[in-house]
PDB file of N, CA and C in Angstrom:
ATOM      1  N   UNK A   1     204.138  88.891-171.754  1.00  0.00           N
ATOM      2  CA  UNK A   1     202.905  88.767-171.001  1.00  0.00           C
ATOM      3  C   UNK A   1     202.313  87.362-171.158  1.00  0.00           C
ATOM      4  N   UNK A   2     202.074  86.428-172.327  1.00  0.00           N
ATOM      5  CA  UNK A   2     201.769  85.513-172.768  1.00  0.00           C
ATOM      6  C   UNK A   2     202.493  85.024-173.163  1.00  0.00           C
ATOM      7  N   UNK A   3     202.528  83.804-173.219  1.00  0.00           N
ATOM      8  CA  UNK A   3     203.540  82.642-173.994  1.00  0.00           C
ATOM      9  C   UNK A   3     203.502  83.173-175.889  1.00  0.00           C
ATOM     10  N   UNK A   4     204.059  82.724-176.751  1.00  0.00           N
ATOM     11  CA  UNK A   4     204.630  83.421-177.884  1.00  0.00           C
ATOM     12  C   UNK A   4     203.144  82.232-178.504  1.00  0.00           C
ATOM     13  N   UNK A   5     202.849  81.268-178.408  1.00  0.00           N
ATOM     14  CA  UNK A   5     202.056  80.327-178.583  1.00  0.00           C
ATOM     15  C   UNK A   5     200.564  80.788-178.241  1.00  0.00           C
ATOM     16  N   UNK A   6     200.221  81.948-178.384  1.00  0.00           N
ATOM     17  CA  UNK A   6     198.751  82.635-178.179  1.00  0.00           C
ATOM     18  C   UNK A   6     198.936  83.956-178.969  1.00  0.00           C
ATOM     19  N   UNK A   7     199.952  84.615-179.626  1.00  0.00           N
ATOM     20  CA  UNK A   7     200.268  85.964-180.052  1.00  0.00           C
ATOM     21  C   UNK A   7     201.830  85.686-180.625  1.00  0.00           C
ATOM     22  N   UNK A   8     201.716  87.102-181.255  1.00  0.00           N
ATOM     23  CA  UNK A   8     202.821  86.652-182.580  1.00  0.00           C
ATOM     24  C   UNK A   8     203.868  88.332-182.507  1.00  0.00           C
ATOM     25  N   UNK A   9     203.197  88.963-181.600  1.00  0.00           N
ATOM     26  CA  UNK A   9     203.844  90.383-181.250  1.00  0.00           C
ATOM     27  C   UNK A   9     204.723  89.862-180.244  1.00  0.00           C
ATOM     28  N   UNK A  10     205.602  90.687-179.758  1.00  0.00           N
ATOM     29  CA  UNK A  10     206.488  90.963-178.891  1.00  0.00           C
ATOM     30  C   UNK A  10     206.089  92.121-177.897  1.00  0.00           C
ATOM     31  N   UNK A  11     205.627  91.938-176.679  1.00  0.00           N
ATOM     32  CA  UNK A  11     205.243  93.084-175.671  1.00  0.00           C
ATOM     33  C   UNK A  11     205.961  94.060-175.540  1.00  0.00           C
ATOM     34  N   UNK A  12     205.585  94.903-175.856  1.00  0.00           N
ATOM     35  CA  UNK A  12     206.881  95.894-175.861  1.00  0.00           C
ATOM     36  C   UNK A  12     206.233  97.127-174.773  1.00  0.00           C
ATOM     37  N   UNK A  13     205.790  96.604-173.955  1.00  0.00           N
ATOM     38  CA  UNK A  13     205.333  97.081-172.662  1.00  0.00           C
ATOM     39  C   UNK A  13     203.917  98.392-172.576  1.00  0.00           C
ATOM     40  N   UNK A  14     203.751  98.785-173.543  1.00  0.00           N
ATOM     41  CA  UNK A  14     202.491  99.556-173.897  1.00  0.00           C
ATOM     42  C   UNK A  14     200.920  99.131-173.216  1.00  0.00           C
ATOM     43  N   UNK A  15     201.159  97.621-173.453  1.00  0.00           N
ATOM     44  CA  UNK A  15     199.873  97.071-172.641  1.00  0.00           C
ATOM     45  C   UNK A  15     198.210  97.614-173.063  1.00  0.00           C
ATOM     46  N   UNK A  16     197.749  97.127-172.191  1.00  0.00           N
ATOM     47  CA  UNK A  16     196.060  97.649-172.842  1.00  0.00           C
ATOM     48  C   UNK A  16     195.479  97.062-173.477  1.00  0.00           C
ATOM     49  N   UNK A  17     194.333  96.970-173.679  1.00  0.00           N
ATOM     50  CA  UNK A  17     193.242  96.218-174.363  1.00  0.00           C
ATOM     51  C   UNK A  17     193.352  96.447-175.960  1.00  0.00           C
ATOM     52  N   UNK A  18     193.832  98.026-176.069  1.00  0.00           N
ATOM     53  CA  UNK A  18     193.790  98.146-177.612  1.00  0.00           C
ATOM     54  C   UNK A  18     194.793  97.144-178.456  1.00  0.00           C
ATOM     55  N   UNK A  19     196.144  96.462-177.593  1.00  0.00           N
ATOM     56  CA  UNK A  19     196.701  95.891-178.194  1.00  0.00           C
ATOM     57  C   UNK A  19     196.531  94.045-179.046  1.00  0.00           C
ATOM     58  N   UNK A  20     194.973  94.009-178.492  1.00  0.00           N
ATOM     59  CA  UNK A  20     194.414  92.837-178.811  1.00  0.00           C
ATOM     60  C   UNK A  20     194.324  92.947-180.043  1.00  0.00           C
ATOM     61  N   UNK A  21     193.458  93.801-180.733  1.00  0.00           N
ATOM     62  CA  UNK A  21     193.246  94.433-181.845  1.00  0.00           C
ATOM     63  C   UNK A  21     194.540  94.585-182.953  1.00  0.00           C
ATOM     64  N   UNK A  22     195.442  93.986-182.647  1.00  0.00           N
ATOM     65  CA  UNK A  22     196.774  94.009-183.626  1.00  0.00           C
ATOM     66  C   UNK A  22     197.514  93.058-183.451  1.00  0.00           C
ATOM     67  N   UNK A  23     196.769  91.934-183.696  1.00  0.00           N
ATOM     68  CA  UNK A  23     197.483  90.911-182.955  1.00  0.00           C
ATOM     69  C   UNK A  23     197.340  90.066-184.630  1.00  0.00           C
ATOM     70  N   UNK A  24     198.858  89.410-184.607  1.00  0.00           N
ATOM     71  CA  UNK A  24     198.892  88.824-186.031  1.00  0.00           C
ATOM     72  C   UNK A  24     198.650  87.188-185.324  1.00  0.00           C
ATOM     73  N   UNK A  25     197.752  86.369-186.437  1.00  0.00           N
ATOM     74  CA  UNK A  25     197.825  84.816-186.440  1.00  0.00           C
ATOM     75  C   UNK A  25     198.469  84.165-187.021  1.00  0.00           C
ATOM     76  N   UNK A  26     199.210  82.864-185.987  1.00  0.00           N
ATOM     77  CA  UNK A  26     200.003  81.729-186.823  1.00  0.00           C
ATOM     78  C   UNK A  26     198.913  81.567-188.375  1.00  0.00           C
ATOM     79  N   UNK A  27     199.618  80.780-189.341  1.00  0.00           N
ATOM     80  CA  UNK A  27     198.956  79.862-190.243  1.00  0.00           C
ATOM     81  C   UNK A  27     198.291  78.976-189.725  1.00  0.00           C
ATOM     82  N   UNK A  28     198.912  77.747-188.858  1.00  0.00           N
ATOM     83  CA  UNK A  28     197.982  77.330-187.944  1.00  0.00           C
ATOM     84  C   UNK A  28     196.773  77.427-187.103  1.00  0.00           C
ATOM     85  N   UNK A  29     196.938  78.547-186.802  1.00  0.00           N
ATOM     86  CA  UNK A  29     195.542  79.067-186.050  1.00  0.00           C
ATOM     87  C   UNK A  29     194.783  79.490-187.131  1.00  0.00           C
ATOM     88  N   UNK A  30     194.510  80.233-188.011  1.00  0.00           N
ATOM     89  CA  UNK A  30     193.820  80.243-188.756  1.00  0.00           C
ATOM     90  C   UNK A  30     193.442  79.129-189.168  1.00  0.00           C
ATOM     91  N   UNK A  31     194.725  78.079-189.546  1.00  0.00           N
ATOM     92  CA  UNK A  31     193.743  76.446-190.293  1.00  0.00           C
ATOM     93  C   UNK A  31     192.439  75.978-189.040  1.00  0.00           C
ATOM     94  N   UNK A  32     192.703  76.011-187.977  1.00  0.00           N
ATOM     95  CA  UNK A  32     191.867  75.842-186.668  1.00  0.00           C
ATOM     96  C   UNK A  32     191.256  76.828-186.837  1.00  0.00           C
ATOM     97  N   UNK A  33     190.647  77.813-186.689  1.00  0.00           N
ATOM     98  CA  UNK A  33     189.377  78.742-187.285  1.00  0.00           C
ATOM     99  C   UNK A  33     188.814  77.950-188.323  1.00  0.00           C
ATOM    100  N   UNK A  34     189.468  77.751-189.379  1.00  0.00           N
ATOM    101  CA  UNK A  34     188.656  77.215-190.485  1.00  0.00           C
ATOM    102  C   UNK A  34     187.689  76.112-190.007  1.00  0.00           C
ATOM    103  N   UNK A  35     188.795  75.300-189.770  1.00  0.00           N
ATOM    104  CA  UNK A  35     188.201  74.059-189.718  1.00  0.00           C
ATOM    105  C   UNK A  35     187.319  73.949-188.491  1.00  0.00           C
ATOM    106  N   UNK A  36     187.198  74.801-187.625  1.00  0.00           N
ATOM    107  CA  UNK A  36     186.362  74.792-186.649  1.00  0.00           C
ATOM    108  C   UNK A  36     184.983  75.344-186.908  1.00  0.00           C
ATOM    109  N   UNK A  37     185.005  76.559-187.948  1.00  0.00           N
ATOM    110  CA  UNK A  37     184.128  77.335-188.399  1.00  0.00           C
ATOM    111  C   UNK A  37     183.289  76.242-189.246  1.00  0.00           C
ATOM    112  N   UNK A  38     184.471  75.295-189.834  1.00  0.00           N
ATOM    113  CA  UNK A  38     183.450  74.464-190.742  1.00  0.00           C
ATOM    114  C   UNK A  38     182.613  73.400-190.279  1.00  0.00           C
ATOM    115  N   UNK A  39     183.187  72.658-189.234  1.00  0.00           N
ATOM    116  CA  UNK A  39     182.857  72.006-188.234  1.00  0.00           C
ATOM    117  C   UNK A  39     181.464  72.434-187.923  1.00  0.00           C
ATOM    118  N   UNK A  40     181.361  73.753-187.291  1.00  0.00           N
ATOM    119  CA  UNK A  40     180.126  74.358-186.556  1.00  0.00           C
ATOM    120  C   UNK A  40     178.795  74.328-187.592  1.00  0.00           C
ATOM    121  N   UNK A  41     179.212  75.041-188.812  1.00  0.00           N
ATOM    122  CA  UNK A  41     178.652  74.577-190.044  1.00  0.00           C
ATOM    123  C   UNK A  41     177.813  73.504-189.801  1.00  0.00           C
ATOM    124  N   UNK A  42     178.656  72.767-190.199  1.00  0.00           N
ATOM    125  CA  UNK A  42     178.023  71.489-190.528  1.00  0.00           C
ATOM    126  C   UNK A  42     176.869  70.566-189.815  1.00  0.00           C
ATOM    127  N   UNK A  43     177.656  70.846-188.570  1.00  0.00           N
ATOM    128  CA  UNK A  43     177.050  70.384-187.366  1.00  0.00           C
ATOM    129  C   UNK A  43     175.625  71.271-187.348  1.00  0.00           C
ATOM    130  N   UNK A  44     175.443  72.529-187.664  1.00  0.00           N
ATOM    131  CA  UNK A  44     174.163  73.211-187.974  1.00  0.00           C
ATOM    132  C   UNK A  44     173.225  72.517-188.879  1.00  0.00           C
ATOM    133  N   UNK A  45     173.968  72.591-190.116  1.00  0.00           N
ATOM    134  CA  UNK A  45     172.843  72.103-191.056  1.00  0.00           C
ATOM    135  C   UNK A  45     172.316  70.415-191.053  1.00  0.00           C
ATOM    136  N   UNK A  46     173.140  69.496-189.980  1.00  0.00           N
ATOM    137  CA  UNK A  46     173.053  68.642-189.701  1.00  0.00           C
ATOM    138  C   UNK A  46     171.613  68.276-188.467  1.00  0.00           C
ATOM    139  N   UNK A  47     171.994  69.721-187.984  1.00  0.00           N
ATOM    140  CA  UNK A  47     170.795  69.588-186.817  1.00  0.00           C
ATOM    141  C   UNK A  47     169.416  70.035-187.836  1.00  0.00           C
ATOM    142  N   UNK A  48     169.474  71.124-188.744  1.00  0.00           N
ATOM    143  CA  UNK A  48     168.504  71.258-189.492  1.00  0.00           C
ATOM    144  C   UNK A  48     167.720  70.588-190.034  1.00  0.00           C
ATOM    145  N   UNK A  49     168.543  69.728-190.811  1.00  0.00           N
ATOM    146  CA  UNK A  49     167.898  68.546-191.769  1.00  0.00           C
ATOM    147  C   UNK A  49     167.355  67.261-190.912  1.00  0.00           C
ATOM    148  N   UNK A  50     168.151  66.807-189.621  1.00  0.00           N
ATOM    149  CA  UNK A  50     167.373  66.357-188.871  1.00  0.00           C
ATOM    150  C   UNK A  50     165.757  66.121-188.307  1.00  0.00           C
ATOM    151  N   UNK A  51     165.860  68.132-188.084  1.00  0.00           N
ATOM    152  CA  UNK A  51     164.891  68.362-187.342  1.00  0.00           C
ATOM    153  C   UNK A  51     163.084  68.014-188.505  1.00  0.00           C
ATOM    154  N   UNK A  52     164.160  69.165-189.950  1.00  0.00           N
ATOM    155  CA  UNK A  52     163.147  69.018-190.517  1.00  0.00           C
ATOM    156  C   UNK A  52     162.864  67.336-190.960  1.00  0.00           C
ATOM    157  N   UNK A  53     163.002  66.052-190.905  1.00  0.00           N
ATOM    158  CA  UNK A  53     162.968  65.173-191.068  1.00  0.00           C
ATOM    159  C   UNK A  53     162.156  64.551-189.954  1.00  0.00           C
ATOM    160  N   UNK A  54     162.502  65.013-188.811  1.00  0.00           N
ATOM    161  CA  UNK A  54     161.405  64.090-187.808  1.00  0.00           C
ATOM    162  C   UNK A  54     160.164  64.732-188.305  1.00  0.00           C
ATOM    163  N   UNK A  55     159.942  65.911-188.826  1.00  0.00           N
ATOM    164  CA  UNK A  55     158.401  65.959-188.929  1.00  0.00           C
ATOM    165  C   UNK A  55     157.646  66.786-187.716  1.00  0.00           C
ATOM    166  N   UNK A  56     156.431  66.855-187.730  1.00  0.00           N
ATOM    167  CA  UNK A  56     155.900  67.995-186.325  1.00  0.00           C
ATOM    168  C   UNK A  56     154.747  66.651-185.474  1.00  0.00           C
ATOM    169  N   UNK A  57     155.189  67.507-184.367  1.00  0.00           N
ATOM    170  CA  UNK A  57     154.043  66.134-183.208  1.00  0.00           C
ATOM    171  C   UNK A  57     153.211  66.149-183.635  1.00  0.00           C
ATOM    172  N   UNK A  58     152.203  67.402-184.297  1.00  0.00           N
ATOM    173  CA  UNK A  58     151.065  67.168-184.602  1.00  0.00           C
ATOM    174  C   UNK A  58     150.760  66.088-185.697  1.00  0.00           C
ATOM    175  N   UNK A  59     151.659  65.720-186.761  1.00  0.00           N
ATOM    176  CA  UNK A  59     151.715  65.210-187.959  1.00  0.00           C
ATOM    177  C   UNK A  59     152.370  64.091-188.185  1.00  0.00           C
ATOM    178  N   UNK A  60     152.213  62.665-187.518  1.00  0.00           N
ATOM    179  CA  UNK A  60     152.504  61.862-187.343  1.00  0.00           C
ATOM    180  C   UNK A  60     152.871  60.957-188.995  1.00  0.00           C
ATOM    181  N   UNK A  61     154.029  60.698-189.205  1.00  0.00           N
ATOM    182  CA  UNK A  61     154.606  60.136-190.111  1.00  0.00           C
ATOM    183  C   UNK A  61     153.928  58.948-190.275  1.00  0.00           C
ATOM    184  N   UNK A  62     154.518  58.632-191.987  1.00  0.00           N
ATOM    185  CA  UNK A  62     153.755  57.281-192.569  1.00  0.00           C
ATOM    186  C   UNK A  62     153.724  56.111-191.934  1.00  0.00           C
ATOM    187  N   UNK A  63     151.936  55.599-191.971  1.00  0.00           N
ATOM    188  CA  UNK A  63     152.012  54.081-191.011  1.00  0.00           C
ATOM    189  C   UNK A  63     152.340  53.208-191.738  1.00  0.00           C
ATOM    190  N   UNK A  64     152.388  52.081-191.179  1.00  0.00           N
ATOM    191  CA  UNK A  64     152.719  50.617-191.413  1.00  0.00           C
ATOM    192  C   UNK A  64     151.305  50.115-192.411  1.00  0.00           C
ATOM    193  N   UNK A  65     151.206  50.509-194.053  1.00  0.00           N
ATOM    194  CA  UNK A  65     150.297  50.218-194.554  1.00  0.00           C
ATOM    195  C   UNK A  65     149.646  48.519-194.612  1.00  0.00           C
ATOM    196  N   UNK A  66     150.925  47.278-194.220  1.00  0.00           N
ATOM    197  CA  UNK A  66     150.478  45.989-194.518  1.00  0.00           C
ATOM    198  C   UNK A  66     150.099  45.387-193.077  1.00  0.00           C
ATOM    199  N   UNK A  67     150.018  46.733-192.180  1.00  0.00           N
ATOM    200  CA  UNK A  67     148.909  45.860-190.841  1.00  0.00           C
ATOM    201  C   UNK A  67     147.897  47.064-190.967  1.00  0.00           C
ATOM    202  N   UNK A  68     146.833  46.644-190.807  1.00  0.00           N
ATOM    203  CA  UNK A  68     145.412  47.397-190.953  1.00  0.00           C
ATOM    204  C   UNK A  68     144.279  46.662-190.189  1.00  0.00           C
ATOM    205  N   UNK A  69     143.585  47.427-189.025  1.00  0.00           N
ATOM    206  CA  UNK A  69     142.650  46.908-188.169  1.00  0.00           C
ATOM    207  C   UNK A  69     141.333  46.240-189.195  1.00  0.00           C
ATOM    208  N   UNK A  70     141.136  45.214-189.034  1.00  0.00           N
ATOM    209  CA  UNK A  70     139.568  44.393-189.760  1.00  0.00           C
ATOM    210  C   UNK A  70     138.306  45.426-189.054  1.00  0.00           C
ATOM    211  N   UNK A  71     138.723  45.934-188.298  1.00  0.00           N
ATOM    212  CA  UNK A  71     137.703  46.508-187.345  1.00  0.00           C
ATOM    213  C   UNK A  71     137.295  48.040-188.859  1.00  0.00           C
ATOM    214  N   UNK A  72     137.952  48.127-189.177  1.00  0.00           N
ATOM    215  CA  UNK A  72     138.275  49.066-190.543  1.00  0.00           C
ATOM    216  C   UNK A  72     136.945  48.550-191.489  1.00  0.00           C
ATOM    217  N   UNK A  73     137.870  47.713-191.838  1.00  0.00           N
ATOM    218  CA  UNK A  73     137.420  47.530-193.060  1.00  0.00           C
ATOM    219  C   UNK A  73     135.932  46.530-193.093  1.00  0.00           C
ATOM    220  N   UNK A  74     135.426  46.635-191.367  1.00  0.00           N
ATOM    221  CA  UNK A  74     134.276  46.163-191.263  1.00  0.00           C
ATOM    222  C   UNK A  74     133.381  47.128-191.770  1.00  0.00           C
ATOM    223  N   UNK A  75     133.470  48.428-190.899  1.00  0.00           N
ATOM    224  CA  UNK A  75     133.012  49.573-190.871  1.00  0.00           C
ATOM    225  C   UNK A  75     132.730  49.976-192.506  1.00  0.00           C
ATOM    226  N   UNK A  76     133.756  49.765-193.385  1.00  0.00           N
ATOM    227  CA  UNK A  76     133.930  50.521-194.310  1.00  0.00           C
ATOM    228  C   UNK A  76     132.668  49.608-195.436  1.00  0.00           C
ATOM    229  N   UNK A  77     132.840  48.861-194.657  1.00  0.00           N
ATOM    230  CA  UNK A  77     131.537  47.510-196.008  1.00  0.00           C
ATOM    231  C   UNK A  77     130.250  48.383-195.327  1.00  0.00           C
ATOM    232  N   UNK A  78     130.014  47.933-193.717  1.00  0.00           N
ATOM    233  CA  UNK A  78     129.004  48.717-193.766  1.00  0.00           C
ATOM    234  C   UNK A  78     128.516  49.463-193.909  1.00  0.00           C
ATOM    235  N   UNK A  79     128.916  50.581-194.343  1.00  0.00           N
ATOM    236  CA  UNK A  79     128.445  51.839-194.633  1.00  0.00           C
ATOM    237  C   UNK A  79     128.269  51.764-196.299  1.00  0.00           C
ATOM    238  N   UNK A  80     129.099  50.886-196.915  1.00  0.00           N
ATOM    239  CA  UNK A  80     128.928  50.900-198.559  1.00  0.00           C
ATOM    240  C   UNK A  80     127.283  49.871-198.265  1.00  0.00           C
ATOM    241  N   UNK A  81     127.385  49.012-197.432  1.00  0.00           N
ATOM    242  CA  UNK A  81     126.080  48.375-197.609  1.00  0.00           C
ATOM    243  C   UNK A  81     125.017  49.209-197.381  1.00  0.00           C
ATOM    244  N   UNK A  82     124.994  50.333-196.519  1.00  0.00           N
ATOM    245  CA  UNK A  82     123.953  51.192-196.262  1.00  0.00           C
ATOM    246  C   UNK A  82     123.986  52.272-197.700  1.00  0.00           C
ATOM    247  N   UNK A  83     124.839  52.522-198.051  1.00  0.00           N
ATOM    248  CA  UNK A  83     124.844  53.519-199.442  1.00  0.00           C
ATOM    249  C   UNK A  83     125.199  54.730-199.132  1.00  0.00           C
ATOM    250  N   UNK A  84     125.892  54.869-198.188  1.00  0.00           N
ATOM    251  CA  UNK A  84     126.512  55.714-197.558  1.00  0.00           C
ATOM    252  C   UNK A  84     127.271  55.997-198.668  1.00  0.00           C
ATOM    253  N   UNK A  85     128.620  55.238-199.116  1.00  0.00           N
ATOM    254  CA  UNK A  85     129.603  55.550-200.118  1.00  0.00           C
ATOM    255  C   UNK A  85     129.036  55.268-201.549  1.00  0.00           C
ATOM    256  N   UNK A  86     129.833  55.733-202.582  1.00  0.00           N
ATOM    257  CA  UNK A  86     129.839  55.426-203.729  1.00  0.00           C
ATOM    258  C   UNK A  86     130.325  53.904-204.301  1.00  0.00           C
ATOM    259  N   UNK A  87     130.480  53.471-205.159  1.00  0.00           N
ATOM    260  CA  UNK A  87     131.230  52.484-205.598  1.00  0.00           C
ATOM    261  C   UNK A  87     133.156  52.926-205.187  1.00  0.00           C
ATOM    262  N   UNK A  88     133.012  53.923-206.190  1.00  0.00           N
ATOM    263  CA  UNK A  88     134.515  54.736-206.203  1.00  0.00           C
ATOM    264  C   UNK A  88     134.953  54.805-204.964  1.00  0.00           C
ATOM    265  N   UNK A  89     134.418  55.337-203.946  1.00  0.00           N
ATOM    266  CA  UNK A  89     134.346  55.636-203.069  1.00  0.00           C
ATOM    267  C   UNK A  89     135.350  54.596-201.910  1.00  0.00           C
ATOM    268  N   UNK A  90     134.208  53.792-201.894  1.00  0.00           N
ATOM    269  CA  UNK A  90     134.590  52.085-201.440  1.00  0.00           C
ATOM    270  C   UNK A  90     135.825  51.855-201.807  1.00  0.00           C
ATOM    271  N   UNK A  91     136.217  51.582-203.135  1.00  0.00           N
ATOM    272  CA  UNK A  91     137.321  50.995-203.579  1.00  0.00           C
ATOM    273  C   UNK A  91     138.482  51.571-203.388  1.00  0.00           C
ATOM    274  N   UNK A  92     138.807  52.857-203.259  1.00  0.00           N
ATOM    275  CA  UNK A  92     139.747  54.059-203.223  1.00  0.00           C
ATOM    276  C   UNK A  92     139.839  54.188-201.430  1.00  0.00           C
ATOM    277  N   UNK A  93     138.566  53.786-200.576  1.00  0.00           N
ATOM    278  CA  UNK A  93     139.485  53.889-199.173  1.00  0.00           C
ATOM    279  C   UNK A  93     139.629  52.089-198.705  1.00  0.00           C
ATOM    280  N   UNK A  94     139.020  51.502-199.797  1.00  0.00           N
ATOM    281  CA  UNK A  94     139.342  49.931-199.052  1.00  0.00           C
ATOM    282  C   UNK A  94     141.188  49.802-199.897  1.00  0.00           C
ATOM    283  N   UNK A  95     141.445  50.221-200.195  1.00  0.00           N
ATOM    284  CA  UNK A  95     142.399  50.690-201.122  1.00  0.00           C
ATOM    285  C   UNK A  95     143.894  50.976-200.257  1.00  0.00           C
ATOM    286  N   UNK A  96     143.106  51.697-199.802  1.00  0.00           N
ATOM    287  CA  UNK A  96     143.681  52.622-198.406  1.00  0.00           C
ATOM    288  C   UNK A  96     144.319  51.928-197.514  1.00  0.00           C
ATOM    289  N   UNK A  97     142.988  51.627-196.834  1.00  0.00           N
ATOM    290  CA  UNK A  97     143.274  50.701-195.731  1.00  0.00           C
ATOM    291  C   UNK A  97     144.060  49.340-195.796  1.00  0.00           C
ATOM    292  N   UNK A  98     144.001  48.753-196.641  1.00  0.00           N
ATOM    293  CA  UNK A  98     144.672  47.202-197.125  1.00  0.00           C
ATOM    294  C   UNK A  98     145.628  47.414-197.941  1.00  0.00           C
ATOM    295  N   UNK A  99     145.820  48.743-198.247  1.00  0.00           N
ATOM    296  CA  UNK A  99     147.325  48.888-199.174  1.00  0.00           C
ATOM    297  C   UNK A  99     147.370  48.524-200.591  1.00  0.00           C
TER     298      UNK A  99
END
């Protein structure tokens, strides 16, 4: 029915679907299962670690701490000049901002 190169039986004319079900594999084909199975694998946990690595839209990954808007750290005096912040305060987000 098939070339000998897809099945390892000999048709012996019975036919039918049930005869799929008894069907012996080269060594070869099995090494190709394996290595395909492992393949798929991989290629999974590859997409995984990816994904979890970009991070979520909402949650935008670490900025560029050694450029920082002056427009910042204008804001941030003025409000320590008004007494808005603490000392601590000040120093820990000018800190921040300028890296």
């Amino acid at each position: 029915m098939f070339p000998r190169i897809f099945n390892n039986y000999r048709y012996d004319g019975r036919g039918g679907m049930m005869d799929w079900y008894y069907v012996r594999m080269n060594p070869w084909q099995i090494g190709i299962m394996v290595v395909v199975g492992i393949l798929l694998l991989a290629l999974i946990v590859y997409l995984i670690v990816r994904i979890a690595r970009r991070g979520h839209p909402g949650h935008p990954g670490p900025t560029n701490i050694s450029s920082y808007s002056p427009e910042a750290l204008k804001i941030l005096d003025e409000k320590f000049a008004r007494g808005e912040l603490t000392e601590e305060e000040y120093q820990r987000k000018k800190k921040l901002i300028t890296g």
